[in-house]
N, C-alpha and C. Protein backbone atom coordinates (compact mmCIF):
# COMPACT_ATOMS: atom_id res chain seq x y z
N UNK A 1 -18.07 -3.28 -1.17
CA UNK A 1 -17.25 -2.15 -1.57
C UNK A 1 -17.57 -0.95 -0.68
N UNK A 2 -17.16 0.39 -0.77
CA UNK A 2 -17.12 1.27 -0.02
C UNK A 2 -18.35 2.10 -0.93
N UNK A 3 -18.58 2.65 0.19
CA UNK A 3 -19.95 3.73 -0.01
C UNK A 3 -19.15 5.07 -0.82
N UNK A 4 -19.84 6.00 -1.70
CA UNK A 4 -19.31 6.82 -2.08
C UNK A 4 -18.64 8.10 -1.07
N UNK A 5 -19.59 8.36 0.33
CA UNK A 5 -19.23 9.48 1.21
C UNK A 5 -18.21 8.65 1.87
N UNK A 6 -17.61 7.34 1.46
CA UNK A 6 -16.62 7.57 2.80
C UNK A 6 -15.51 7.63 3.04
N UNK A 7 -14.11 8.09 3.41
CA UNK A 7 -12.99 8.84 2.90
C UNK A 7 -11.68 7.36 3.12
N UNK A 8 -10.95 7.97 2.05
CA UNK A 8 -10.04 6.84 2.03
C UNK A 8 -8.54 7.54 2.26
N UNK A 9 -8.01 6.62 2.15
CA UNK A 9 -6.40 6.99 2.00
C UNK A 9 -6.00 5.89 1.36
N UNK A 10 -4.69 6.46 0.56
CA UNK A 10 -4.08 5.86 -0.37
C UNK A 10 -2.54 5.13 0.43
N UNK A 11 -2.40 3.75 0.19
CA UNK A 11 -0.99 4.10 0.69
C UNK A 11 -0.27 3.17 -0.64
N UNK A 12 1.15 3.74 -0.61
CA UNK A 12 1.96 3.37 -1.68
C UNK A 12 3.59 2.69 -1.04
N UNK A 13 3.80 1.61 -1.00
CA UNK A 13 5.21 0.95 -0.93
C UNK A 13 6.24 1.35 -2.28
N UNK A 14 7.05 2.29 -2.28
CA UNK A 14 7.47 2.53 -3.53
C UNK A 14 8.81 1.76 -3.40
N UNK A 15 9.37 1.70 -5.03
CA UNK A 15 10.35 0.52 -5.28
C UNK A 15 10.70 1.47 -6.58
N UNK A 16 12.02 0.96 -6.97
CA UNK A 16 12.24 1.10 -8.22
C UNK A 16 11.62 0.45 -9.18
N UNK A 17 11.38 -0.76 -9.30
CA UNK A 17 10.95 -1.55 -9.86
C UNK A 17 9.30 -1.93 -9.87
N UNK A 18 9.05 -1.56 -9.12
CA UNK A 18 7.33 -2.00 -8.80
C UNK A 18 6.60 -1.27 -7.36
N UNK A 19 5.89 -0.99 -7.29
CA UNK A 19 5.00 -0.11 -6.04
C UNK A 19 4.11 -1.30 -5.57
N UNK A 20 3.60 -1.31 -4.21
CA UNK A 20 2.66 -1.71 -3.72
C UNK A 20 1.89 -0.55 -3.54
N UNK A 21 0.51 -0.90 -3.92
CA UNK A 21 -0.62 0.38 -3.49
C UNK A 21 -1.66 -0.61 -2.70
N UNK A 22 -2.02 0.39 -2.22
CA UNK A 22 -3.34 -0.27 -1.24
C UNK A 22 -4.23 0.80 -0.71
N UNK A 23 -5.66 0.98 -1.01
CA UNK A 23 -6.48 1.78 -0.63
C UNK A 23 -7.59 1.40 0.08
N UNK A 24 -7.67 2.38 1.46
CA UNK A 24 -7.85 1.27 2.45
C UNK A 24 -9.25 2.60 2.94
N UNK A 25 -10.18 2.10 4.04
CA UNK A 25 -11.07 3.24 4.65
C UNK A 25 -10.51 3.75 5.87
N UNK A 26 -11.19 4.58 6.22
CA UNK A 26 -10.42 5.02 7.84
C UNK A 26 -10.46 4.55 8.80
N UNK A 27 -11.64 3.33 9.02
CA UNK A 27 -11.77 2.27 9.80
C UNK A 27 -10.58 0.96 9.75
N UNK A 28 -10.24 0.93 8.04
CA UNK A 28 -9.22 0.13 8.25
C UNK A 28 -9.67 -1.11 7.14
N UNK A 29 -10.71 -1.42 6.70
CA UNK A 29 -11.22 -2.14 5.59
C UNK A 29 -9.89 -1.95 4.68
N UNK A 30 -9.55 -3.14 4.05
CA UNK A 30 -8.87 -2.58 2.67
C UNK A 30 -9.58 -3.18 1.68
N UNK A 31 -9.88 -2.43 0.40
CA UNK A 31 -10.51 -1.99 -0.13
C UNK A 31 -10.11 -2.72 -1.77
N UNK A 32 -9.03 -2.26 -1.35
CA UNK A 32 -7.97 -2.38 -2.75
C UNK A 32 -6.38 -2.72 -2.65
N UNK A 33 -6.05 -3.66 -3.65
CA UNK A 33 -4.47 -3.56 -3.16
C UNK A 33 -3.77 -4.22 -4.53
N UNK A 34 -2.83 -3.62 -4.73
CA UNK A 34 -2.24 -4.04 -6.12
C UNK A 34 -0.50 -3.85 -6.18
N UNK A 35 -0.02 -4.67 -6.79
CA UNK A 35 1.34 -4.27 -7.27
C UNK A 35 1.55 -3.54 -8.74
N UNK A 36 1.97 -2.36 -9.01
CA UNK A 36 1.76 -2.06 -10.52
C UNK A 36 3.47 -1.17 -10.10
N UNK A 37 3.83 -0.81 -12.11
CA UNK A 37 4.69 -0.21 -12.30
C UNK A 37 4.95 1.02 -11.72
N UNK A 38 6.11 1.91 -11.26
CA UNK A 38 6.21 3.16 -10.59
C UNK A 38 5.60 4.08 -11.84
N UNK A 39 5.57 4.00 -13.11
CA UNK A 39 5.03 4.91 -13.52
C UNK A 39 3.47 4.94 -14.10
N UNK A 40 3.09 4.03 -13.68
CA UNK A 40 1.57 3.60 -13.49
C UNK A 40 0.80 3.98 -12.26
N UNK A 41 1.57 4.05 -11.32
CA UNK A 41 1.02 4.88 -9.58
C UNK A 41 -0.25 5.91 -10.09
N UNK A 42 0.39 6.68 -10.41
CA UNK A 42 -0.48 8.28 -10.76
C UNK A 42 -1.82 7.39 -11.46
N UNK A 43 -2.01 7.01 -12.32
CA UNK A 43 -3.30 6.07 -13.28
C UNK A 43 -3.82 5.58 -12.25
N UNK A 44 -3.14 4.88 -11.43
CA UNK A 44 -4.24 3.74 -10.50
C UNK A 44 -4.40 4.49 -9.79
N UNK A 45 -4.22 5.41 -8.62
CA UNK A 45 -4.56 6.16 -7.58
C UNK A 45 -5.54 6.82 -7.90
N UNK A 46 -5.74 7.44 -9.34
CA UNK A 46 -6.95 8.34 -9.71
C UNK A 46 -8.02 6.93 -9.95
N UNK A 47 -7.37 5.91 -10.35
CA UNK A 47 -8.83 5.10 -10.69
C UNK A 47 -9.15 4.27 -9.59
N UNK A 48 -8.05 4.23 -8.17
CA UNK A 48 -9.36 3.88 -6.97
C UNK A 48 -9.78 5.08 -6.36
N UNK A 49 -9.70 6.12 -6.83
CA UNK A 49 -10.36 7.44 -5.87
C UNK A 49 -11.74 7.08 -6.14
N UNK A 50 -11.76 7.48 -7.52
CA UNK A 50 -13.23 7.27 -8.43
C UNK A 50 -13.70 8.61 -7.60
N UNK A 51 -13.16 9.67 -7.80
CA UNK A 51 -13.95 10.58 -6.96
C UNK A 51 -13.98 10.89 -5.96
N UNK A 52 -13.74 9.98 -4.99
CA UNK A 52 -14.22 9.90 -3.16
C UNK A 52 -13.39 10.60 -3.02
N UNK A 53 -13.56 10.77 -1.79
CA UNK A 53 -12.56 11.85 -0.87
C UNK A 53 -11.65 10.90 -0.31
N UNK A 54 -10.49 11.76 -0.17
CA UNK A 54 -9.41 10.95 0.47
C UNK A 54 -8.45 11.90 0.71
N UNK A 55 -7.97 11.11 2.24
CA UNK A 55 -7.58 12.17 3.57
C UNK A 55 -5.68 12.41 3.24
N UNK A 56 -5.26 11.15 2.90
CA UNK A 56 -4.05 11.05 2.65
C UNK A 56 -3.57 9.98 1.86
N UNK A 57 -2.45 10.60 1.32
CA UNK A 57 -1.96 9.55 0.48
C UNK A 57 -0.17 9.09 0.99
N UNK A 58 -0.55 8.16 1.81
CA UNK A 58 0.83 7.46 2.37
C UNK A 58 1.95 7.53 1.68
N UNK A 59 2.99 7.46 2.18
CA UNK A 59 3.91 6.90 1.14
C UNK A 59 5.39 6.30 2.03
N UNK A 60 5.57 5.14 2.44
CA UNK A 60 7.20 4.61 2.59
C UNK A 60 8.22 5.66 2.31
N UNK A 61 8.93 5.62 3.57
CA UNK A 61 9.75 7.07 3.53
C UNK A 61 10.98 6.80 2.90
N UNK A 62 11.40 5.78 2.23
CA UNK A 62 13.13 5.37 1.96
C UNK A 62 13.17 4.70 0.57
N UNK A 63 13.18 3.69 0.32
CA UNK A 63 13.47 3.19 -0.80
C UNK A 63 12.81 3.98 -2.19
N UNK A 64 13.04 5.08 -3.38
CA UNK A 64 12.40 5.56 -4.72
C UNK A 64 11.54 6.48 -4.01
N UNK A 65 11.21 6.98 -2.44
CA UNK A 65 9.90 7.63 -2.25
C UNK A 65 9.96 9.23 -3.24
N UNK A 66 11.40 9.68 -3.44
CA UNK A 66 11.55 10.96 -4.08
C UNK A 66 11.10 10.67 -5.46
N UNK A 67 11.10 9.40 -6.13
CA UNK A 67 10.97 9.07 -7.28
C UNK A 67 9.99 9.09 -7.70
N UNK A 68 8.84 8.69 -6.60
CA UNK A 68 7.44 8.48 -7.04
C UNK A 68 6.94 9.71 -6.35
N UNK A 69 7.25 10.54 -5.96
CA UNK A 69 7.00 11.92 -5.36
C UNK A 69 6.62 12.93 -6.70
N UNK A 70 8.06 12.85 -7.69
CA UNK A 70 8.26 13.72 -8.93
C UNK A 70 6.90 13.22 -9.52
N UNK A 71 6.85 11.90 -10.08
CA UNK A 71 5.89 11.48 -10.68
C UNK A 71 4.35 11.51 -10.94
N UNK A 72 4.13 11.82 -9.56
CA UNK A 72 2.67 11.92 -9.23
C UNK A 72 1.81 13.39 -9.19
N UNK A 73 3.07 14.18 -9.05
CA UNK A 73 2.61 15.60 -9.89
C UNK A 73 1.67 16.40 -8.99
N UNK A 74 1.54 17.26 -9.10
CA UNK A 74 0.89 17.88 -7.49
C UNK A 74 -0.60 18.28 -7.92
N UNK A 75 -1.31 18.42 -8.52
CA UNK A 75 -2.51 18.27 -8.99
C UNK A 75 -3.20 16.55 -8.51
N UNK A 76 -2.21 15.99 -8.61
CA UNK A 76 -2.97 14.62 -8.17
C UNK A 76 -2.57 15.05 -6.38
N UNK A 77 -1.69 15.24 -5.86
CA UNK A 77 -1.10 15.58 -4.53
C UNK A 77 -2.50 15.99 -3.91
N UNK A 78 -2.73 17.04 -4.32
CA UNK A 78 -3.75 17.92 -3.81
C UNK A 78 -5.11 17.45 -3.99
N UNK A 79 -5.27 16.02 -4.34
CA UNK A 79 -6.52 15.84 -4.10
C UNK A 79 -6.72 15.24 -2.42
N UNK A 80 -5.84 14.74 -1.98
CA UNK A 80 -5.42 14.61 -0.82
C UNK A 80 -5.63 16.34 0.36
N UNK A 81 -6.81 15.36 1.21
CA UNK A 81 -6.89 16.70 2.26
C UNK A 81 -5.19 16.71 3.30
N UNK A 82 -4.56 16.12 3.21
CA UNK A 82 -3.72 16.02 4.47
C UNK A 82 -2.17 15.86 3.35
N UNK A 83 -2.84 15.84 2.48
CA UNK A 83 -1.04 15.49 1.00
C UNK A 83 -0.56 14.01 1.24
N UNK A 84 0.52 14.37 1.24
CA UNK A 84 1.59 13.35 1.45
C UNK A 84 2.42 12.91 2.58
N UNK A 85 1.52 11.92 3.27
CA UNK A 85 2.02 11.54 4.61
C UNK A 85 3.12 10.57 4.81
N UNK A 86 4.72 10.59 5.03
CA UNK A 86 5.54 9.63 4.69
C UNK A 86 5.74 9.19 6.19
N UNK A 87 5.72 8.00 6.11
CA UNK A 87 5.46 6.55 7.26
C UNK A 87 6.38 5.71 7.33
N UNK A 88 6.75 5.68 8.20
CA UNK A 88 7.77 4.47 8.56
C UNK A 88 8.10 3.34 8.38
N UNK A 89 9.22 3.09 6.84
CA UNK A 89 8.46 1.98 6.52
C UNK A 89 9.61 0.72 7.07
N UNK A 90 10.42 0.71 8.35
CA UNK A 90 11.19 -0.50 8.66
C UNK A 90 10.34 -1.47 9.01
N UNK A 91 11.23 -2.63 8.09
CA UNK A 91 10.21 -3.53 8.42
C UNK A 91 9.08 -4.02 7.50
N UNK A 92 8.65 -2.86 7.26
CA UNK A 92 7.32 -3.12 6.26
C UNK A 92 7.44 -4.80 5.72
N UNK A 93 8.31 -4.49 4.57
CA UNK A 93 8.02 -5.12 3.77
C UNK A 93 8.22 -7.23 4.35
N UNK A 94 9.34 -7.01 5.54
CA UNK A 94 8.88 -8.50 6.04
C UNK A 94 7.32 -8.76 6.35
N UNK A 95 6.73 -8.09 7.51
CA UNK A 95 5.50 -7.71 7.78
C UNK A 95 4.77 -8.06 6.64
N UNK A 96 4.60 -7.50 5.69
CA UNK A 96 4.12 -8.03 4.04
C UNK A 96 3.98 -9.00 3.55
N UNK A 97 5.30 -9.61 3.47
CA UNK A 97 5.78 -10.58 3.65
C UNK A 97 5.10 -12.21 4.08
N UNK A 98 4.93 -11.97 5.49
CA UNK A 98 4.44 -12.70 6.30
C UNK A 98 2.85 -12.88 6.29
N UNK A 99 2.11 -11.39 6.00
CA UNK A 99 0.92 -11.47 5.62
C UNK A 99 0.33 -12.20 4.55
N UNK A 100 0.82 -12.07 3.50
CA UNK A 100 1.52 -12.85 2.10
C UNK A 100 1.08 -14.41 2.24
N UNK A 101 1.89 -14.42 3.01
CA UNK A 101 1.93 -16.36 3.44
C UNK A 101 0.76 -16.67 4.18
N UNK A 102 0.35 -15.93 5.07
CA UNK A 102 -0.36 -16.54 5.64
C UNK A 102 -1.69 -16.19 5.11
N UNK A 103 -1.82 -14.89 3.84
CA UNK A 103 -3.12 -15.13 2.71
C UNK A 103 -3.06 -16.33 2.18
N UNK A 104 -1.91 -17.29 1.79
CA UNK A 104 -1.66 -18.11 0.70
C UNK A 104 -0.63 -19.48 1.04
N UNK A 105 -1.37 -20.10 1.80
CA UNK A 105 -0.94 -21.08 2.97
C UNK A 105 -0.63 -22.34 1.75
N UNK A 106 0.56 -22.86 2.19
CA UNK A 106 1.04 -23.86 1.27
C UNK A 106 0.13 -24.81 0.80
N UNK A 107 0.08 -25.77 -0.28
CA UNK A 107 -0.32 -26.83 0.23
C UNK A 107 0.48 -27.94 -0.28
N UNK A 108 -0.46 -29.26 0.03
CA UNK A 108 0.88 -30.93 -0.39
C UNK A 108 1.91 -30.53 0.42
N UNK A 109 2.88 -30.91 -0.13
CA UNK A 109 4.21 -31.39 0.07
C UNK A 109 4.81 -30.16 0.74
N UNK A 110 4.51 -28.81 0.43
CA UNK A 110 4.72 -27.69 0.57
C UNK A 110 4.58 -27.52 1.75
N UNK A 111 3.59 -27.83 2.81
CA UNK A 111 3.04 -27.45 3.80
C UNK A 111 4.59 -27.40 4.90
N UNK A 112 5.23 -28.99 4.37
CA UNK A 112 6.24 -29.28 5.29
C UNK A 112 7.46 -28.36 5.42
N UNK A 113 8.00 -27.46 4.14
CA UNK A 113 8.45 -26.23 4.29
C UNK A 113 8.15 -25.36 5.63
N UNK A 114 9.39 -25.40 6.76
CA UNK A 114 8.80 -24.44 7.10
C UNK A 114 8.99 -22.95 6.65
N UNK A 115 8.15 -22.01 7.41
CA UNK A 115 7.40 -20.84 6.89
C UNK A 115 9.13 -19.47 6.55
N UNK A 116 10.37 -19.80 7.37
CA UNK A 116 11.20 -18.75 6.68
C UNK A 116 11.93 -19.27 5.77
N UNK A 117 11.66 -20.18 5.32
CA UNK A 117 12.27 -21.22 3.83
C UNK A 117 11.19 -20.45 2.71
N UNK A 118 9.84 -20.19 3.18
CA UNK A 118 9.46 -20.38 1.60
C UNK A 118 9.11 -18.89 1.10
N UNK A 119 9.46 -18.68 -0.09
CA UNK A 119 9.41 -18.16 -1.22
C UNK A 119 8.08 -17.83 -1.74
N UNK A 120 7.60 -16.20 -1.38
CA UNK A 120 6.04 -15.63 -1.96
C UNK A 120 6.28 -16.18 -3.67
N UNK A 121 5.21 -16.91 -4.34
CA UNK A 121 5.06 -17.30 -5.47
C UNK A 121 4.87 -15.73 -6.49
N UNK A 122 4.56 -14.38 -5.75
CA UNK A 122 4.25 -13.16 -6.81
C UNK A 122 4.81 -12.47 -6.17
N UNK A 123 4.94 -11.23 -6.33
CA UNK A 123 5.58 -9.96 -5.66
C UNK A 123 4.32 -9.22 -4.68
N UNK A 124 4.58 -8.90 -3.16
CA UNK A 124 3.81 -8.87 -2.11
C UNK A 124 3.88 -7.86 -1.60
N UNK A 125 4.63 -6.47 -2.05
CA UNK A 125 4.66 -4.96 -2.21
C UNK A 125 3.46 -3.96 -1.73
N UNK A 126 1.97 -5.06 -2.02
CA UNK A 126 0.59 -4.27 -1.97
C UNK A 126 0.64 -4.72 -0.11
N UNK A 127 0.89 -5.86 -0.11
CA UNK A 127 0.73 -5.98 1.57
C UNK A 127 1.58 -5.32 2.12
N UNK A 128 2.41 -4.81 1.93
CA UNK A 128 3.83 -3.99 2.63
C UNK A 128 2.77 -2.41 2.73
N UNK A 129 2.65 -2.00 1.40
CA UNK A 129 2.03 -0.96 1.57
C UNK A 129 0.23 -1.03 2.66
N UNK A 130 -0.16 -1.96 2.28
CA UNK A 130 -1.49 -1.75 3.70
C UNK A 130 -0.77 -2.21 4.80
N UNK A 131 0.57 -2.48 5.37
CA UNK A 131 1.04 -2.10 6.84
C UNK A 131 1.35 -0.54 6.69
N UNK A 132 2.16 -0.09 5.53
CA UNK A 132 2.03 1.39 5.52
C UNK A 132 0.83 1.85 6.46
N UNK A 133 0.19 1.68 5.38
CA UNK A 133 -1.60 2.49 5.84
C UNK A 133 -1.92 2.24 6.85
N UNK A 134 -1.80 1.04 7.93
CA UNK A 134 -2.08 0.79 9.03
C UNK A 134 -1.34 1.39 10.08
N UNK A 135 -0.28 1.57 9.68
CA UNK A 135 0.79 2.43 10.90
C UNK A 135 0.15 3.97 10.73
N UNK A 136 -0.02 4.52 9.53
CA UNK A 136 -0.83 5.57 9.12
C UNK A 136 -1.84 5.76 10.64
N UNK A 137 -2.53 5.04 10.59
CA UNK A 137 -3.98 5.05 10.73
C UNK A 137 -4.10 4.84 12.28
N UNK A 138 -2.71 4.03 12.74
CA UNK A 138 -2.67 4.36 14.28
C UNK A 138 -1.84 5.10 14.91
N UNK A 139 -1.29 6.11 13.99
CA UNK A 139 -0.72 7.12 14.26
C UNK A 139 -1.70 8.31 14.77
N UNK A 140 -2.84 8.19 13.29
CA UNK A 140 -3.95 8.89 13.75
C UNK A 140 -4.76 9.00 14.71
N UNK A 141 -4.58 8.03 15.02
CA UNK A 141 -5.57 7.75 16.59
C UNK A 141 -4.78 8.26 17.64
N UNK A 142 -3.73 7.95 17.47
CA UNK A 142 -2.60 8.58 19.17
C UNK A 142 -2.97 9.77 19.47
């Protein structure tokens, strides 16, 4: 797990229906990653801070991002040194997608599927959002 001094960022895939979060270090470790309800965001973001510092909190610039913007309330905003960094999210979610599969490699009969036939068995939103964070993070470096 992560040391208490060392700073994170939050990133969030927002949806109407469901968010990917993923809280990742500045090196790039991820840390944490979850799919939860849009109005559950605000709850989980305070309970992977746990305190630590954290530089930014990502967020997918298009699909609900105004939605989960209202929600999260600017007292939570501002625990963020840098706020609310919105990231580019084309694409993302194939990218996700693909990560997805290749966490969770078929097996049996399955294998012979090939790979744009098959169907993530859960919703894969948290990997969409740590490409968020990763585009984040080499943005930062440029």
């Amino acid at each position: 797990m992560c040391e208490s001094n060392e700073t994170l960022i939050v990133a969030v895939d927002p949806g109407r229906e469901k968010c990917g979060l993923a809280v990742l270090t500045l090196s790039g470790q991820v840390l944490e990653k979850a799919v939860v309800a849009p109005d559950l965001v605000p709850k989980a973001i305070i309970e992977a801070l746990q305190g630590r510092d954290a530089e930014a909190l990502v967020v997918g610039d298009r699909t609900a991002k105004q939605d989960l913007i209202n929600i999260l309330g600017e007292s939570l905003i501002r625990r963020f040194r840098k706020g609310i960094v919105e990231v580019d999210e084309h694409l993302s979610s194939l990218e996700g997608r693909k990560r997805y599969l290749d966490d969770h490699p078929p097996k049996g009969l399955w294998r012979l599927i090939p790979r744009g036939l098959r169907v993530p068995a859960e919703p894969f939103d948290d990997y969409a959002a740590v490409v968020l964070a990763e585009r984040y993070l080499r943005s930062r470096r440029s």
